[in-house]
C-alpha atoms as a PDB file:
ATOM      1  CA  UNK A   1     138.124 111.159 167.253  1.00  0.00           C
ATOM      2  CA  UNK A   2     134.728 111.767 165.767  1.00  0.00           C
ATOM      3  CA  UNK A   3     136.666 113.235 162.345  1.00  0.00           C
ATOM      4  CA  UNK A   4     138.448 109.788 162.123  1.00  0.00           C
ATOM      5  CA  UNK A   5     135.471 107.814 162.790  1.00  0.00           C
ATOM      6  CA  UNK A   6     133.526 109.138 159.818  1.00  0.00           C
ATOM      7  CA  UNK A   7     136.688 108.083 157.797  1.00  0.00           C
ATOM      8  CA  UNK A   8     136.794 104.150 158.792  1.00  0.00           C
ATOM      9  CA  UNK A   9     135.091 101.397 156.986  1.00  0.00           C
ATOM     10  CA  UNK A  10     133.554  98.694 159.838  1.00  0.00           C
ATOM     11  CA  UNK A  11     135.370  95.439 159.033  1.00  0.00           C
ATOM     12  CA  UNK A  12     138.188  96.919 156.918  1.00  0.00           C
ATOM     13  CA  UNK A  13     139.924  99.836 159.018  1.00  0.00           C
ATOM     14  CA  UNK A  14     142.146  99.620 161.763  1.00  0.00           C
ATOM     15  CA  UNK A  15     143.442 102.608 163.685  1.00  0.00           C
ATOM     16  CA  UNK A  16     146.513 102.452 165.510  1.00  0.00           C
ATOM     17  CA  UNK A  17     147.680 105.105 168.064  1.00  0.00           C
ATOM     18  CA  UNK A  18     151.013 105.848 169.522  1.00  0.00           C
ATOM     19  CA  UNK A  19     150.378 107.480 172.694  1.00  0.00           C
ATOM     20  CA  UNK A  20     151.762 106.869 176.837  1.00  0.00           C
ATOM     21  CA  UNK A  21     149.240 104.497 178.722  1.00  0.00           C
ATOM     22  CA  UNK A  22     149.302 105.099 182.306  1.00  0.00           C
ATOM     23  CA  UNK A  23     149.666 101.878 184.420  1.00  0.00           C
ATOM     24  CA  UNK A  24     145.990 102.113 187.030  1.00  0.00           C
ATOM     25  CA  UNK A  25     149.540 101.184 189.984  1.00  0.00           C
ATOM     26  CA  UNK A  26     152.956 100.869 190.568  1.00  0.00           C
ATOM     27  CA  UNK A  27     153.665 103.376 187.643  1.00  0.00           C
ATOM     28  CA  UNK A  28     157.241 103.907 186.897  1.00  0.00           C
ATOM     29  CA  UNK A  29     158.917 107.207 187.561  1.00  0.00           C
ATOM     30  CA  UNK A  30     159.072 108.366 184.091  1.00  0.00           C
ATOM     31  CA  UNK A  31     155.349 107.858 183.453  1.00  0.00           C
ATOM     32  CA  UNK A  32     154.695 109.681 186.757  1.00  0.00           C
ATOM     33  CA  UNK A  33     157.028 112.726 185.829  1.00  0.00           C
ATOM     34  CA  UNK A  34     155.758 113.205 182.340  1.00  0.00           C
ATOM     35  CA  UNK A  35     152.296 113.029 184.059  1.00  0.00           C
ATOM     36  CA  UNK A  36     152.695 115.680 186.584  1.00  0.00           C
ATOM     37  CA  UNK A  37     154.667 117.847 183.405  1.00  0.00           C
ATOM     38  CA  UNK A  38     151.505 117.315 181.694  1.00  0.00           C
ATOM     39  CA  UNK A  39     149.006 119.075 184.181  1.00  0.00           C
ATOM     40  CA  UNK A  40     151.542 121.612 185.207  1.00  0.00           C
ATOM     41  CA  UNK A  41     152.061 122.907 181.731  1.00  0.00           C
ATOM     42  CA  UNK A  42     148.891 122.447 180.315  1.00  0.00           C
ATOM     43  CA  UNK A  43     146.024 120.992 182.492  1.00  0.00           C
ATOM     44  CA  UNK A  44     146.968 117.492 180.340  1.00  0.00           C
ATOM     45  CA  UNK A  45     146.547 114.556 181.869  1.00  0.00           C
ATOM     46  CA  UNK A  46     148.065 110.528 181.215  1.00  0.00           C
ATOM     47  CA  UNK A  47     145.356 107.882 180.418  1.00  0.00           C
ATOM     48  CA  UNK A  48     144.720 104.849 181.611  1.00  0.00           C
ATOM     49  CA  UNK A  49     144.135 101.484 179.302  1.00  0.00           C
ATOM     50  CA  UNK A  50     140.064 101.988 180.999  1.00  0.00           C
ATOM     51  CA  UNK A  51     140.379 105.346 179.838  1.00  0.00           C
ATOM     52  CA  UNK A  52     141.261 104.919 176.308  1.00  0.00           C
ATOM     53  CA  UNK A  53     138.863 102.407 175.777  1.00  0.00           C
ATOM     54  CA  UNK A  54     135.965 104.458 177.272  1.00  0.00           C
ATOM     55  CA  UNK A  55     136.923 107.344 174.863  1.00  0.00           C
ATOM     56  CA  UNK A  56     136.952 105.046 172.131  1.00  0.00           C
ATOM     57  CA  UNK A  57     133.792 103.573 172.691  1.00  0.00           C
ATOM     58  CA  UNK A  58     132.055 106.853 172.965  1.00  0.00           C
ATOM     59  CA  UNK A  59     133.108 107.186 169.017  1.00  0.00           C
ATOM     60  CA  UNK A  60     131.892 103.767 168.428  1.00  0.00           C
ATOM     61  CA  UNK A  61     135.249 102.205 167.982  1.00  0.00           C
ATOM     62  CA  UNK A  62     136.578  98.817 169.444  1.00  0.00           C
ATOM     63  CA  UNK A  63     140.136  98.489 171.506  1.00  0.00           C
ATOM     64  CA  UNK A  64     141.734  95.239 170.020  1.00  0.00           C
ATOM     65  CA  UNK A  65     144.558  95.894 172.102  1.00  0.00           C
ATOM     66  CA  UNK A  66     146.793  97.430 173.685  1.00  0.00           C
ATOM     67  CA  UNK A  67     150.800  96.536 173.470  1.00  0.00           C
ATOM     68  CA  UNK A  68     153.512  98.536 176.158  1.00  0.00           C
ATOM     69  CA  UNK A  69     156.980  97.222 176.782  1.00  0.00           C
ATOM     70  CA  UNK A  70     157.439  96.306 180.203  1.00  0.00           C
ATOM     71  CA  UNK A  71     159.883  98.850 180.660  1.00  0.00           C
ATOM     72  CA  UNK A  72     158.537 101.774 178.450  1.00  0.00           C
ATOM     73  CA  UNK A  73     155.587 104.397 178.724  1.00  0.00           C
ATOM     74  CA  UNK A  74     154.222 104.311 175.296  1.00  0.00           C
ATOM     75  CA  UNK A  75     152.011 101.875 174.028  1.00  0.00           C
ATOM     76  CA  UNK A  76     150.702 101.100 170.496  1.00  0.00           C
ATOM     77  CA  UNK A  77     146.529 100.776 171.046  1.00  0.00           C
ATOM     78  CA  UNK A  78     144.584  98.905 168.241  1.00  0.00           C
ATOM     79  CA  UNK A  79     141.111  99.734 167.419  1.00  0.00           C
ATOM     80  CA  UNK A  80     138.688  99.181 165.042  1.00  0.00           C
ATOM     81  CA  UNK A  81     134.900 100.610 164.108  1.00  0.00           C
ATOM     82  CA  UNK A  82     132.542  98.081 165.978  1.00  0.00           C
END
């Protein structure tokens, strides 16, 4: 994240990311099993909405949003350099 942030203009960049968004409850089964594949294969471990937009405020970026389908695991987060 810090590579990318040297590479964004404030008020002209936008990055988007296409990544799985843990629901904080009631997570569906699919988002639970690809979480528990995650930390049995490689320590890994699904994010939270919170969590995202902690990380990317530690870079100095912005969430605009964040957009899931009800019924899917990925999500497309929006951010831009604050």
């Amino acid at each position: 994240m810090e590579i990318i942030k040297g590479a964004m203009k404030r008020g002209c960049s936008k990055l988007l990311l296409y990544e799985t968004v843990r629901q904080p409850k009631r997570a569906t089964i699919m988002a639970c099993t690809m979480g528990m594949s995650l930390m049995w294969m490689n320590s890994g471990m699904e994010r939270t909405g919170a969590h995202w937009r902690k990380m990317l405020e530690e870079v100095g970026s912005k969430t605009v949003r964040i957009d899931r389908h009800p019924s899917g695991v990925e999500s497309v987060i929006e951010a831009e350099s604050a």
